[in-house]
N, C-alpha and C. Protein backbone atom coordinates (compact mmCIF):
# COMPACT_ATOMS: atom_id res chain seq x y z
N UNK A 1 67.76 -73.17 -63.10
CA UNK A 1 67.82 -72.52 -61.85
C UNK A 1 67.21 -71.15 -61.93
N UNK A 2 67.46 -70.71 -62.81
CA UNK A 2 66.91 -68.97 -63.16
C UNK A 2 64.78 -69.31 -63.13
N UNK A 3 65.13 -70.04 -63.70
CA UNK A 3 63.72 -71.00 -63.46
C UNK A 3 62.60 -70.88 -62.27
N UNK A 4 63.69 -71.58 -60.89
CA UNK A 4 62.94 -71.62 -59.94
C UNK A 4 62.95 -70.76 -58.91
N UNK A 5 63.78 -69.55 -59.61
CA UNK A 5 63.81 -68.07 -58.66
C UNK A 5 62.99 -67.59 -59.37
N UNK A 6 62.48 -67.55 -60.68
CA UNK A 6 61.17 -66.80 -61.09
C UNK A 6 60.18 -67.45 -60.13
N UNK A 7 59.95 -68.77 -60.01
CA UNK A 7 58.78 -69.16 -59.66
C UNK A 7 58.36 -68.69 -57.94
N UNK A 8 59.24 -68.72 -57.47
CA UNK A 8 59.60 -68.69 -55.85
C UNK A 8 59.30 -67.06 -55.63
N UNK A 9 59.44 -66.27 -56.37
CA UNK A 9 59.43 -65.12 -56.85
C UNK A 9 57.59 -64.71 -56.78
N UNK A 10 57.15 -65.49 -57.93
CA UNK A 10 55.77 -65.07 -58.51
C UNK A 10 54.75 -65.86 -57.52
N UNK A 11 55.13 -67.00 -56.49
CA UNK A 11 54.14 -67.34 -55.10
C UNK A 11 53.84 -66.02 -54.61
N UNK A 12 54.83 -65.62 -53.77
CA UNK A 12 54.32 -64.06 -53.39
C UNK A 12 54.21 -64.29 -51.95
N UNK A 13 54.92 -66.09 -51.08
CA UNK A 13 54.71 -66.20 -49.80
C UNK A 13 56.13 -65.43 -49.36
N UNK A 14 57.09 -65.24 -50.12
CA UNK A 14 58.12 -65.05 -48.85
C UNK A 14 57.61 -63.49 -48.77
N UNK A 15 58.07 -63.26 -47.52
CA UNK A 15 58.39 -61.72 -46.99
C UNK A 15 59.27 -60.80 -48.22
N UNK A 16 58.74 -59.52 -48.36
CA UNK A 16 60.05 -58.48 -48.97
C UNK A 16 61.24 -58.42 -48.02
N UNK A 17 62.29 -58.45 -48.38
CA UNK A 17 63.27 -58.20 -47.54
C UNK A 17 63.21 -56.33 -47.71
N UNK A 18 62.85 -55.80 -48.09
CA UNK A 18 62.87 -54.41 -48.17
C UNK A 18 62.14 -53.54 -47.21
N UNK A 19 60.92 -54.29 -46.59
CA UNK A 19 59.78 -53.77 -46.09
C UNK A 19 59.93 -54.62 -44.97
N UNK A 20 60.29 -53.99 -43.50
CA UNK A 20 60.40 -54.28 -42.44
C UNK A 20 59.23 -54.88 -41.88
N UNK A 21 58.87 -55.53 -41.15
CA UNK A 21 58.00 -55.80 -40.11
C UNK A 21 57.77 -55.31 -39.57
N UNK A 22 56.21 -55.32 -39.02
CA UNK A 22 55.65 -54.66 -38.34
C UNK A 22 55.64 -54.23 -36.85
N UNK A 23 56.63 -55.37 -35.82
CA UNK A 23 56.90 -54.80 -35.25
C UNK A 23 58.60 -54.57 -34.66
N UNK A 24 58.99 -54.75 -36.12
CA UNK A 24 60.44 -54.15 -36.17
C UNK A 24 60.30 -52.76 -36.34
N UNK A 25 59.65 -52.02 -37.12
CA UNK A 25 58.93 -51.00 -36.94
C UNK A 25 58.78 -50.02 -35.59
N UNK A 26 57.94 -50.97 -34.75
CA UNK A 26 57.24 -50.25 -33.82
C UNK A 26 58.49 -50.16 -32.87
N UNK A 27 59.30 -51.29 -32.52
CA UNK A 27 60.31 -51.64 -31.50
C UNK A 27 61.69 -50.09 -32.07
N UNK A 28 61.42 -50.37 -32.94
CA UNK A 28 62.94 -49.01 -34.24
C UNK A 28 62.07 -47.75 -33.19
N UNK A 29 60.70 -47.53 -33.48
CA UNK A 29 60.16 -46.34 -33.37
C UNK A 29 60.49 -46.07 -31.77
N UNK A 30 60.44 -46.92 -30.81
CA UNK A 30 60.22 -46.90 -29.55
C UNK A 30 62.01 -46.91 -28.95
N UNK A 31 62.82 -47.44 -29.81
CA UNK A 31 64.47 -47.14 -29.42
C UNK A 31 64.86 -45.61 -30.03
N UNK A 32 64.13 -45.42 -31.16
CA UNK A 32 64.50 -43.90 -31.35
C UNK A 32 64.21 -42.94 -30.47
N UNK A 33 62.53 -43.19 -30.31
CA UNK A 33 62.02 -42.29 -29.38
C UNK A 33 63.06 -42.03 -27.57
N UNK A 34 63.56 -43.10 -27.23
CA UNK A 34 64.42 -43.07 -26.08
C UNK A 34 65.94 -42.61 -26.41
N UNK A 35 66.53 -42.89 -27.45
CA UNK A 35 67.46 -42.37 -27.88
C UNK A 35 67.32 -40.98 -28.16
N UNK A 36 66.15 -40.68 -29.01
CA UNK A 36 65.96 -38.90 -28.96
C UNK A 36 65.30 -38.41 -27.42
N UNK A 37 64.80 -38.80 -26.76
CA UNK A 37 64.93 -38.36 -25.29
C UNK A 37 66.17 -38.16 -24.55
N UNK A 38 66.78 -38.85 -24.52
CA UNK A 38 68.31 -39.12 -23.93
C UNK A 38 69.22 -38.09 -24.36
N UNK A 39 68.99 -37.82 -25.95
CA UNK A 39 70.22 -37.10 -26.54
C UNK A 39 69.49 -35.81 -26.05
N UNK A 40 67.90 -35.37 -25.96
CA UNK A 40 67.57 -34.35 -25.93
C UNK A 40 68.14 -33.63 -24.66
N UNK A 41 67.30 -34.69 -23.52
CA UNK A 41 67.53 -34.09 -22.24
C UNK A 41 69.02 -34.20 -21.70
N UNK A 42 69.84 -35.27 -21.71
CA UNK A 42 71.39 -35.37 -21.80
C UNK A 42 72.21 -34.78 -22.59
N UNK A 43 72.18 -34.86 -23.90
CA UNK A 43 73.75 -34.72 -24.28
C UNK A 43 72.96 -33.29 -24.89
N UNK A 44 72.09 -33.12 -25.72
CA UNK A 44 72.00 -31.60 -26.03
C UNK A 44 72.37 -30.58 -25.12
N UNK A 45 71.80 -30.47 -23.96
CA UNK A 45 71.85 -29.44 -22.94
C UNK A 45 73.53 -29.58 -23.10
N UNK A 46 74.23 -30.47 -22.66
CA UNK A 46 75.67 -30.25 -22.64
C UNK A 46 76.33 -29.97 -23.90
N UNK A 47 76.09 -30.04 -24.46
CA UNK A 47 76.42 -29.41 -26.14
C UNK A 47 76.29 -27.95 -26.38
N UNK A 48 74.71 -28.03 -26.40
CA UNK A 48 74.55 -26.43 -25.86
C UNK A 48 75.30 -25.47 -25.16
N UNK A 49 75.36 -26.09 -23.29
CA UNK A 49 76.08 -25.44 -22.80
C UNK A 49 77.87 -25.62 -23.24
N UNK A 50 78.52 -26.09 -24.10
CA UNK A 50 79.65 -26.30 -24.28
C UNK A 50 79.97 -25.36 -25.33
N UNK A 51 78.93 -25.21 -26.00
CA UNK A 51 79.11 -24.56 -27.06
C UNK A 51 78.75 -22.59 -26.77
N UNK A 52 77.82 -22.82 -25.99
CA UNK A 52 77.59 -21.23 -25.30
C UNK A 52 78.62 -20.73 -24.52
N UNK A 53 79.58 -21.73 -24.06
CA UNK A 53 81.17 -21.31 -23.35
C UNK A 53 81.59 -20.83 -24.48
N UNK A 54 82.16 -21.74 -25.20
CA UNK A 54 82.94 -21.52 -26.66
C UNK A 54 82.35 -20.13 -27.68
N UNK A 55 81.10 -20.17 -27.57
CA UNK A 55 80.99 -18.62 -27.92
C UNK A 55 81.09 -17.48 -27.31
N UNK A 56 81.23 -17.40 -25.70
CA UNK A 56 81.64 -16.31 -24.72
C UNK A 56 83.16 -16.42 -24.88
N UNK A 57 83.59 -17.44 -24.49
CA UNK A 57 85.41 -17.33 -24.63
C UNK A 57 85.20 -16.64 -26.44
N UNK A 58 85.06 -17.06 -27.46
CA UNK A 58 85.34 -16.00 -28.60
C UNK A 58 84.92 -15.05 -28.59
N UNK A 59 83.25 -14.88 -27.82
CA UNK A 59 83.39 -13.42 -28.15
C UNK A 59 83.81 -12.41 -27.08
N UNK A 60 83.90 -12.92 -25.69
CA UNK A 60 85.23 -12.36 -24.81
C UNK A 60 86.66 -12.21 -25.73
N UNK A 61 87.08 -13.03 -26.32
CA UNK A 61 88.40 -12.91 -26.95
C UNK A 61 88.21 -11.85 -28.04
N UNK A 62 87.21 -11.64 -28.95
CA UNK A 62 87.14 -10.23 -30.05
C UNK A 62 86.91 -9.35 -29.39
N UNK A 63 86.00 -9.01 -27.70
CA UNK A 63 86.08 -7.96 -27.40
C UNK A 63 87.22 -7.76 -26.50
N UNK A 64 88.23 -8.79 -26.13
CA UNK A 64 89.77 -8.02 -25.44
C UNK A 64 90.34 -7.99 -26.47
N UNK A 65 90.21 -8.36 -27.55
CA UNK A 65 91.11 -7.82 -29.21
C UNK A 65 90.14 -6.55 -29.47
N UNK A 66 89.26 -5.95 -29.99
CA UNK A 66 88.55 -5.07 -29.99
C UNK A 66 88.65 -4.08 -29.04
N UNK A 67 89.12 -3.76 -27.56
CA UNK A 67 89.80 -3.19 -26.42
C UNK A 67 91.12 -2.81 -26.99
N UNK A 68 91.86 -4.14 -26.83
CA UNK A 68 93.37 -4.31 -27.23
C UNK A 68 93.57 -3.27 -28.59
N UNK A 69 92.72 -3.20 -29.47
CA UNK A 69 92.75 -3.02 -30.78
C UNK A 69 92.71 -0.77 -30.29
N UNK A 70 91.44 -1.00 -29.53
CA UNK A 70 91.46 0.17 -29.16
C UNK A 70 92.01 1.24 -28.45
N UNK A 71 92.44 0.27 -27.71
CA UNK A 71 93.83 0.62 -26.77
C UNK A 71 95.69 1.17 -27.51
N UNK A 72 95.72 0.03 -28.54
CA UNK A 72 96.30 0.08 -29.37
C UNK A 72 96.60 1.73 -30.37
N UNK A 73 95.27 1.88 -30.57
CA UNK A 73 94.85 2.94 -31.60
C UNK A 73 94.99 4.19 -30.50
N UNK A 74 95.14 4.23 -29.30
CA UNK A 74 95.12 5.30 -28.45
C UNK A 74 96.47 5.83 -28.09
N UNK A 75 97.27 4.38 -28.04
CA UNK A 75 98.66 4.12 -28.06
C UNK A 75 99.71 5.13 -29.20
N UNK A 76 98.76 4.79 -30.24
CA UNK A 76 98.91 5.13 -31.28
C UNK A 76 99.49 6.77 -31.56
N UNK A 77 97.98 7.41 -30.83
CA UNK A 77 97.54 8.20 -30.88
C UNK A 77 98.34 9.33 -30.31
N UNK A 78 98.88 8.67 -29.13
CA UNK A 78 99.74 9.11 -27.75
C UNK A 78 101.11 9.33 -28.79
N UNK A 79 101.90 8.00 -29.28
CA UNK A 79 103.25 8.14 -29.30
C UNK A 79 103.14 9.08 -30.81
N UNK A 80 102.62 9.08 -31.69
CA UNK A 80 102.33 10.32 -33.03
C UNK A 80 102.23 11.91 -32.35
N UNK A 81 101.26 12.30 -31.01
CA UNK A 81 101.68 13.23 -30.59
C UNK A 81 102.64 13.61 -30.53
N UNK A 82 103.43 12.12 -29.75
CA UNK A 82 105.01 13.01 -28.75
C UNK A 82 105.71 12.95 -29.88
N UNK A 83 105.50 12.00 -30.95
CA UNK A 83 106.57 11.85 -31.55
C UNK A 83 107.10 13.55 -32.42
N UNK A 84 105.42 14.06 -32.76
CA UNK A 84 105.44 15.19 -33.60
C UNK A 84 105.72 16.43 -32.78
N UNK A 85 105.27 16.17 -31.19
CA UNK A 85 106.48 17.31 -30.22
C UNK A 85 107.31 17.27 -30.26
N UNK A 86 108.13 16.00 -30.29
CA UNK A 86 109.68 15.63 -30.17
C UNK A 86 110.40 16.35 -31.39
N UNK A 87 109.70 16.35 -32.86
CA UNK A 87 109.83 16.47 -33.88
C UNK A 87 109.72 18.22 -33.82
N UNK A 88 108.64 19.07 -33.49
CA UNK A 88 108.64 20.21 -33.71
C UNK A 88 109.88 20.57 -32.68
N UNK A 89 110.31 20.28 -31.11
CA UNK A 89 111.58 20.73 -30.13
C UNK A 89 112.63 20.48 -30.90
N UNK A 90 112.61 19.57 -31.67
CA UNK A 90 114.04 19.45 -32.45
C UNK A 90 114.38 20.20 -33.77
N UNK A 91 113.00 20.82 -34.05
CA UNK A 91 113.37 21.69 -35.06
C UNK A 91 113.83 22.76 -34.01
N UNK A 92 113.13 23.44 -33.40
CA UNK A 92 113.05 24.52 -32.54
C UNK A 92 114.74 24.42 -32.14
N UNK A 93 115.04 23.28 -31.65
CA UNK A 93 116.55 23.08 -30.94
C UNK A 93 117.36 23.68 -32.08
N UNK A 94 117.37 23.15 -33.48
CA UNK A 94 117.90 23.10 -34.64
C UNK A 94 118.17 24.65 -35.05
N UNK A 95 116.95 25.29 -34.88
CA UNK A 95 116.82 26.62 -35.35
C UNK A 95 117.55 27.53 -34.35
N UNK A 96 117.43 27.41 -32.81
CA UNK A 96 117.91 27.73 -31.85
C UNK A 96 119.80 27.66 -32.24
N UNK A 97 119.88 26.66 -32.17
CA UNK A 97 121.46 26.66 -32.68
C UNK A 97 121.81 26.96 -33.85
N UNK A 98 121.31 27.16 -34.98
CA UNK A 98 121.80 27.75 -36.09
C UNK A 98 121.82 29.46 -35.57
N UNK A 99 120.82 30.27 -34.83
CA UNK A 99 120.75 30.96 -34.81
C UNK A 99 121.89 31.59 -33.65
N UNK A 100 122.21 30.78 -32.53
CA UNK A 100 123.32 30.84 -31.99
C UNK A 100 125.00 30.78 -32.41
N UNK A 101 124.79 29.58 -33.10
CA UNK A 101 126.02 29.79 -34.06
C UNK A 101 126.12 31.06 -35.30
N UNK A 102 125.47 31.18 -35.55
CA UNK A 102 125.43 32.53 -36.45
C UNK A 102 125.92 33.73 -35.21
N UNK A 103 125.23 34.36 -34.07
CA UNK A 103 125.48 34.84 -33.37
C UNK A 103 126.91 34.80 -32.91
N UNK A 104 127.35 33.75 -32.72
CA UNK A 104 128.69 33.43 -32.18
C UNK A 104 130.08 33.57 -33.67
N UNK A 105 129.44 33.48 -34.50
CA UNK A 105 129.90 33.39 -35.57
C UNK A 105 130.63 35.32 -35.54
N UNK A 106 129.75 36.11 -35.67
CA UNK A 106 129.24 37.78 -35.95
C UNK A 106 129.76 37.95 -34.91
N UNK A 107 129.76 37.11 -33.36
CA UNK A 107 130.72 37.74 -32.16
C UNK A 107 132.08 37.57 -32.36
N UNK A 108 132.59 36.28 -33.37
CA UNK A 108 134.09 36.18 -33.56
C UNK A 108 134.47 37.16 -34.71
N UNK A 109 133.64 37.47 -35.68
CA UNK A 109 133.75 38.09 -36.70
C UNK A 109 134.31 39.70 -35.88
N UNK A 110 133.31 40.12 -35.23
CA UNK A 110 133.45 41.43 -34.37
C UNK A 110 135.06 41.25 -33.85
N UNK A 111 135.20 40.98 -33.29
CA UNK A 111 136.35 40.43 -32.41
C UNK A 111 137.53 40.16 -32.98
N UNK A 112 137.49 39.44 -34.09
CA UNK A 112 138.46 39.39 -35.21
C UNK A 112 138.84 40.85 -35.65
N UNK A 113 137.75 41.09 -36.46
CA UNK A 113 137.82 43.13 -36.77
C UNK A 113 138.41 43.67 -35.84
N UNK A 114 137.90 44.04 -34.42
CA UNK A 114 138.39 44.58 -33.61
C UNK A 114 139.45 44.30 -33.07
N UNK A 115 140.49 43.27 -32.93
CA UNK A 115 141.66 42.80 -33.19
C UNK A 115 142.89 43.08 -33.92
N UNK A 116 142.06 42.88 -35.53
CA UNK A 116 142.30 43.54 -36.64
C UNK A 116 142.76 44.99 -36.61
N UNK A 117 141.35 45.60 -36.27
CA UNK A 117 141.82 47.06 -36.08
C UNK A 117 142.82 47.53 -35.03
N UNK A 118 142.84 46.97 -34.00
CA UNK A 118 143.93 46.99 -32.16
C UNK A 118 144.83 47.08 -33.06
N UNK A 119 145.65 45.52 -33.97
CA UNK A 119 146.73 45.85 -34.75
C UNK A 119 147.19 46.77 -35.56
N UNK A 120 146.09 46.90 -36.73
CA UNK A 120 146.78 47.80 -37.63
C UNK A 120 146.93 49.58 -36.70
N UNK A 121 146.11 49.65 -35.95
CA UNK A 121 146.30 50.67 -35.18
C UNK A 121 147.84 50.90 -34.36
N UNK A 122 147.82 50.08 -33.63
CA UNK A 122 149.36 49.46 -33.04
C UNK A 122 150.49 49.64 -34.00
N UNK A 123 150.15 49.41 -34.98
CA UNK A 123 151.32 49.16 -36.21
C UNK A 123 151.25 51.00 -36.85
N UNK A 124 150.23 51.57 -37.26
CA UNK A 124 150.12 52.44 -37.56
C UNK A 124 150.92 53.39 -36.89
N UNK A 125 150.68 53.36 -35.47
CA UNK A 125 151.29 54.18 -34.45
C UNK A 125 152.79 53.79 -33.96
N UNK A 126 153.04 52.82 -34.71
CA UNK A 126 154.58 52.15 -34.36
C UNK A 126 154.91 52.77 -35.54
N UNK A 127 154.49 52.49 -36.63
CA UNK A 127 155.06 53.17 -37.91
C UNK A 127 155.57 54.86 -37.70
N UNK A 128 154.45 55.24 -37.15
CA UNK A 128 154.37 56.52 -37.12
C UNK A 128 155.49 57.46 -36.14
N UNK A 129 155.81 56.33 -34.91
CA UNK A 129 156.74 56.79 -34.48
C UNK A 129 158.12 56.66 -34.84
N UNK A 130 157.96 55.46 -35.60
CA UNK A 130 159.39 55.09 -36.13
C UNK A 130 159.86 56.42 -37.11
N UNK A 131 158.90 56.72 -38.04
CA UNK A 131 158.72 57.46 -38.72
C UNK A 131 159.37 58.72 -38.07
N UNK A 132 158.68 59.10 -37.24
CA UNK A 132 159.23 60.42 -36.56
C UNK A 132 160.11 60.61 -35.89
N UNK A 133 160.76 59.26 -35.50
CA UNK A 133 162.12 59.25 -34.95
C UNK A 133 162.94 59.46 -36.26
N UNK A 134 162.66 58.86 -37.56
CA UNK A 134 163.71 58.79 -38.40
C UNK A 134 163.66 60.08 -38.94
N UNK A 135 162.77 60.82 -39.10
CA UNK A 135 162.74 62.57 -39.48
C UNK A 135 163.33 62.62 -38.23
N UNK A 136 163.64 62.72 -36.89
CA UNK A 136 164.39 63.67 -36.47
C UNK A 136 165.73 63.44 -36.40
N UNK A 137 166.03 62.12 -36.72
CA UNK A 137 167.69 61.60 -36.94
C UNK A 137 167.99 61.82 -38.38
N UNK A 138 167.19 61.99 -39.19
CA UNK A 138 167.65 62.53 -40.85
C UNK A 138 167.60 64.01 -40.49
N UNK A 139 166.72 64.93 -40.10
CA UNK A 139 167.13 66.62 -39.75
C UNK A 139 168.22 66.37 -39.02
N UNK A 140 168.51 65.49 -38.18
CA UNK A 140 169.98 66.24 -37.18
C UNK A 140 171.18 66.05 -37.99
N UNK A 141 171.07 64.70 -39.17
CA UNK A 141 171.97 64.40 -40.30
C UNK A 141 171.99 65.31 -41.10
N UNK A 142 170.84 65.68 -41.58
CA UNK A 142 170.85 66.81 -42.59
C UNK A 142 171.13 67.92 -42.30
N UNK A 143 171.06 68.25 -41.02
CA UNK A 143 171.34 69.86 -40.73
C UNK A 143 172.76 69.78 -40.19
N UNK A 144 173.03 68.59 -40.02
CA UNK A 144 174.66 68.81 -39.75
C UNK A 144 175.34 68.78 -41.00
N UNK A 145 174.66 68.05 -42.22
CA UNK A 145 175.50 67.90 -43.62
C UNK A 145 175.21 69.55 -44.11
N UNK A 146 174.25 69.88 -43.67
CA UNK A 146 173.58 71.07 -44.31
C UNK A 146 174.74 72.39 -44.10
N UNK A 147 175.26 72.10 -42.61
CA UNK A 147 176.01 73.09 -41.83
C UNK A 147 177.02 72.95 -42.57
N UNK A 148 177.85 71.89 -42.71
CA UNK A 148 179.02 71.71 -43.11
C UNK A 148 179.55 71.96 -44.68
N UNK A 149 178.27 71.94 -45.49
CA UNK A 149 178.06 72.30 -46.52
C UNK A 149 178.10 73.55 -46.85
N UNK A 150 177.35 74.27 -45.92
CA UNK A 150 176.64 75.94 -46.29
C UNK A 150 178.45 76.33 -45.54
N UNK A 151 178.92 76.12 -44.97
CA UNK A 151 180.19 76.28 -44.14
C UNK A 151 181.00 76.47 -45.35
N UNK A 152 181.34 75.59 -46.06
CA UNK A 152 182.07 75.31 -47.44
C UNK A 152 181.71 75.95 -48.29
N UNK A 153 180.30 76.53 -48.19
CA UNK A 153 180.18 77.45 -49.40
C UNK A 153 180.75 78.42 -49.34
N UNK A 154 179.64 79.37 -48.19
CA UNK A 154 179.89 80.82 -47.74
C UNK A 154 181.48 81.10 -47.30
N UNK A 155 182.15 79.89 -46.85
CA UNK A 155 182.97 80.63 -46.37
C UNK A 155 182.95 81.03 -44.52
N UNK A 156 182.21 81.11 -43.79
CA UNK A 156 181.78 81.00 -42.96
C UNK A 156 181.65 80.10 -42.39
N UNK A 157 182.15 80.39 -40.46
CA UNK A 157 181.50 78.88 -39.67
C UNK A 157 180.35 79.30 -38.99
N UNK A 158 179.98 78.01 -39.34
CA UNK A 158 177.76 78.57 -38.63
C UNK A 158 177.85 77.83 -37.26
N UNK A 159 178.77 77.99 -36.45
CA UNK A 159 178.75 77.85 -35.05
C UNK A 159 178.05 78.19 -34.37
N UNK A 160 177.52 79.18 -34.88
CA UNK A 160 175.99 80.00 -33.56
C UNK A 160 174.67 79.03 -33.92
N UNK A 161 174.37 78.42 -32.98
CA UNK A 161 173.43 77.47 -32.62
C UNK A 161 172.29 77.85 -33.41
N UNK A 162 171.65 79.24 -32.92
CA UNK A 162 170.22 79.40 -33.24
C UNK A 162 170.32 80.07 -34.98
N UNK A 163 171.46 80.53 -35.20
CA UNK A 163 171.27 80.71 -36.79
C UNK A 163 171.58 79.15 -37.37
N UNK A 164 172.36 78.57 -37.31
CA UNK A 164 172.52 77.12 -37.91
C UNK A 164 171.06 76.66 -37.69
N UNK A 165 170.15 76.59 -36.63
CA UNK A 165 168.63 76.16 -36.63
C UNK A 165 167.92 76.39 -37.21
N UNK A 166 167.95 78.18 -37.95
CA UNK A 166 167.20 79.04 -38.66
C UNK A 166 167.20 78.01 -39.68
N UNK A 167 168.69 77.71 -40.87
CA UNK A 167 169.28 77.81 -41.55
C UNK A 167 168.71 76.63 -42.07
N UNK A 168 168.91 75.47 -41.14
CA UNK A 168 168.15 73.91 -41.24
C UNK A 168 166.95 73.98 -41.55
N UNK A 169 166.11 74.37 -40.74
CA UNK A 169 164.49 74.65 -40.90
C UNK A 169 164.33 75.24 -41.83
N UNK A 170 165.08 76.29 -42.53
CA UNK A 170 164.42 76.95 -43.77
C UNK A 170 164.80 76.09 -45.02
N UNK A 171 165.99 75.23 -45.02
CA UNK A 171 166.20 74.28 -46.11
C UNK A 171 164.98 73.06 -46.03
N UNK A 172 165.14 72.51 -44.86
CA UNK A 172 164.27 71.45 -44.98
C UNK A 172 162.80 72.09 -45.29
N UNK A 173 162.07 73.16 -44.97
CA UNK A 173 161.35 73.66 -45.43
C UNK A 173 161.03 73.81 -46.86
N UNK A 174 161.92 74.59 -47.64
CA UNK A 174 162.38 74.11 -49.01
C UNK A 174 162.20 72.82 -49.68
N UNK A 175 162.79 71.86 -48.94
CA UNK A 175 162.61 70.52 -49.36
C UNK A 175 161.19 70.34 -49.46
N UNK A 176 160.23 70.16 -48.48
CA UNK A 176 159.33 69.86 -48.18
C UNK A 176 158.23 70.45 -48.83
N UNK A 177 158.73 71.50 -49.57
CA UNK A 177 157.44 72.37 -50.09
C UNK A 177 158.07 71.94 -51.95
N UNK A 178 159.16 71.72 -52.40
CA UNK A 178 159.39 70.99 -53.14
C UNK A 178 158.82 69.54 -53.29
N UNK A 179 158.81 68.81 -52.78
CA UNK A 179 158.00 67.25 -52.37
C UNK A 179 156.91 67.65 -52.68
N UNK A 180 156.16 68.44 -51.90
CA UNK A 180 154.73 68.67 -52.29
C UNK A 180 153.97 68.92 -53.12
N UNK A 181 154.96 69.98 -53.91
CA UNK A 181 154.65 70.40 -55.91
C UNK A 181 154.19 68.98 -56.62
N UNK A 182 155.90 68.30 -56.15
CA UNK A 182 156.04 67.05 -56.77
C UNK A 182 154.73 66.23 -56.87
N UNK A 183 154.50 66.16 -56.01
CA UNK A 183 153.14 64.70 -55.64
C UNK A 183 152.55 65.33 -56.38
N UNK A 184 151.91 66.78 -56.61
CA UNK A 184 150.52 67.64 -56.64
C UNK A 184 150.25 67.34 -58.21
N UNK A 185 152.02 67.23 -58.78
CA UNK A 185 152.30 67.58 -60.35
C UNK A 185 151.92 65.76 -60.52
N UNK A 186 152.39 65.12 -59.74
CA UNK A 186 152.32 63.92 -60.19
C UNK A 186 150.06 63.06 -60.01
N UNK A 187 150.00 64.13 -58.99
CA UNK A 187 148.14 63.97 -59.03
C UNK A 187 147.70 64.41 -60.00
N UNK A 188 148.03 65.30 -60.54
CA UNK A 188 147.35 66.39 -61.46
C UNK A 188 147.43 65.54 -62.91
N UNK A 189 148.35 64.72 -63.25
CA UNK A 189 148.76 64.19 -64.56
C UNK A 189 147.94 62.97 -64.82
């Protein structure tokens, strides 16, 4: 069998199956040619135009992103201002009230002092009178112990008003200029 496919082979009548006919050929050439007409004038143009949409819608869409983008960046631009006004008023506020509270601080401070001082003044002058009430109820004690004393010495009653007064005042005088050595001796040491 291998035989009579060589031979069938080496006649050389059949056709190549590889190599079309001649007017399979021409008929191929003449369906292409209408098929590439068709696609040219039909479906290209609509391709084309389908595709020239599709590149306006994208590049409409990068330039409202490119807008958007810029818009964005202006946005930007805007709220970093206020934000850094907002930022400098609130220092300003900050500094404003430290500097008020300090103020208010130095007004209670004042006020306190001066308070301070109303009292010890008040007290000073309460002291002072107490004080001077009790010197004149210790002289009227003392000059009556004084009387009754100097009475017992001398021998004598010191009934006369203005010598018993002399008499007081010049002791307590005494006293007083005694006291005073005292302290002077006790500064001096």
């Amino acid at each position: 069998m291998l035989h009579a496919l060589v031979l069938t082979a080496a006649e050389g009548d059949a056709p190549n199956p590889l190599i079309p006919a001649d007017y399979d050929i021409i008929w191929s050439l003449v369906c292409f040619v209408i098929i590439l007409w068709v696609f040219w004038k039909l479906v290209l143009p609509k391709v084309t135009t389908m595709l020239d949409e599709r590149t306006e819608v994208i590049e409409g869409g990068i330039k409202r992103a490119e807008n958007a983008q810029a818009e964005a960046a202006v946005q930007l631009e805007k709220y970093n201002a206020l934000l850094k006004e907002a930022r400098s008023e609130a220092g300003k506020i900050r500094e404003q009230a430290r500097i008020d509270g300090t103020k208010i601080l130095n007004e209670l401070k004042e006020s306190a002092s001066a308070e301070a001082a109303r009292i010890t003044a008040n007290a000073a002058a309460q002291i002072e009178a107490e004080r001077q009430s009790a010197l004149v109820s210790l002289r009227a004690e003392v000059g009556s112990l004084a009387l009754d004393l100097a009475a017992g010495v001398i021998g004598q009653s010191l009934s006369d008003d203005e010598k018993a007064a002399r008499l007081v005042d010049s002791f307590i005088a005494d006293l007083e200029a005694a006291d005073a050595s005292a302290v002077q001796n006790e500064a001096s040491k």
